[in-house]
Protein backbone atom coordinates (compact mmCIF):
# COMPACT_ATOMS: atom_id res chain seq x y z
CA UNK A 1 2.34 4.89 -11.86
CA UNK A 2 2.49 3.49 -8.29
CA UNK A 3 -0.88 4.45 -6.58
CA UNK A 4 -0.79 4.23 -2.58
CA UNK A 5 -4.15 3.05 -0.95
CA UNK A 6 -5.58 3.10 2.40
CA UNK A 7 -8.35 0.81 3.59
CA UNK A 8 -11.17 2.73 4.59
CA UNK A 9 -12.68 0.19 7.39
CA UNK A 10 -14.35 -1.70 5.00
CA UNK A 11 -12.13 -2.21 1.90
CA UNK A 12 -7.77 -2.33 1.40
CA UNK A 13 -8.77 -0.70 -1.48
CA UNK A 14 -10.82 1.83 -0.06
CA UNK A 15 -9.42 5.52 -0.63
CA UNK A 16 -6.49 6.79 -2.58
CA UNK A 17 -3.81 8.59 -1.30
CA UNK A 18 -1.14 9.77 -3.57
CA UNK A 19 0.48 8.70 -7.11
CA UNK A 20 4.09 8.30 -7.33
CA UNK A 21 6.18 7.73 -10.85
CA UNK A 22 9.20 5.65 -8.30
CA UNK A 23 8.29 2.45 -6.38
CA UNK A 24 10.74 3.75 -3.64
CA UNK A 25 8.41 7.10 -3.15
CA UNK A 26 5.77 5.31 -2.62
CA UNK A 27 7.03 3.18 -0.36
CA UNK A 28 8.48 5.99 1.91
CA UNK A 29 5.29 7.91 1.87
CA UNK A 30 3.46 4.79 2.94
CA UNK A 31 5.91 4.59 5.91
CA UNK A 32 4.83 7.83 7.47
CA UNK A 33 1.48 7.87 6.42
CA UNK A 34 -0.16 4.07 7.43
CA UNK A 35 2.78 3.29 9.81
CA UNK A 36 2.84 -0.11 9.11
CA UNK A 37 4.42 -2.88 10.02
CA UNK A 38 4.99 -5.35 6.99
CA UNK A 39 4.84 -5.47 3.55
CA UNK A 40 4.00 -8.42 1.76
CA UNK A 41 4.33 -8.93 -2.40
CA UNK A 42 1.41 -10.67 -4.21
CA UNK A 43 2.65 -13.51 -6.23
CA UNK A 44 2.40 -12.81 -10.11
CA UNK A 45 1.30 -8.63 -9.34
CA UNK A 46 2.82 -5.38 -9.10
CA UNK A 47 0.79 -5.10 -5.63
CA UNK A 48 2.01 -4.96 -2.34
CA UNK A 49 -0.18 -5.52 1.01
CA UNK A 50 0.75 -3.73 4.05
CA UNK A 51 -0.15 -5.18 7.13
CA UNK A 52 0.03 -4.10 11.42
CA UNK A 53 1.76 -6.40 13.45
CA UNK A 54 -1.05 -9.11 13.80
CA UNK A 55 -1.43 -9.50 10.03
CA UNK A 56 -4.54 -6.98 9.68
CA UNK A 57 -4.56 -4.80 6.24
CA UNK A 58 -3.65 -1.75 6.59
CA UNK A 59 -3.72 -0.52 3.12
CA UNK A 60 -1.86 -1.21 -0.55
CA UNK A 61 1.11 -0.28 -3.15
CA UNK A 62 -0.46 -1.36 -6.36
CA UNK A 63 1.50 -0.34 -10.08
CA UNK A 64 -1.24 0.85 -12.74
CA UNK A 65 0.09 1.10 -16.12
């Protein structure tokens, strides 16, 4: 399942948002939800950072099995 995170102010990590079976629904919901600007892949990992414009966190696409 792909899980969607927001960071909560103090952690990327910090509150769930939605579960998605499809890495494309997640991404899409992401989209309108954060509005971010870019989304970078952790080497190795299923997880994805998304980041504003200057390179802040924003929130995370993570797969948990």
């Amino acid at each position: 399942m792909w899980e969607v995170w927001q960071e909560d102010g103090h952690y990327i990590k910090g509150k769930r948002l939605k579960r998605f079976k499809a890495r494309e629904k997640a991404v899409e919901y992401a989209k309108e939800t954060i509005k971010y600007k870019r989304m970078v892949k952790e080497k190795g990992k299923d997880e994805f950072y998304l980041e504003d414009k200057d390179g802040k966190p924003l929130g995370m696409i993570i797969n948990k099995e």
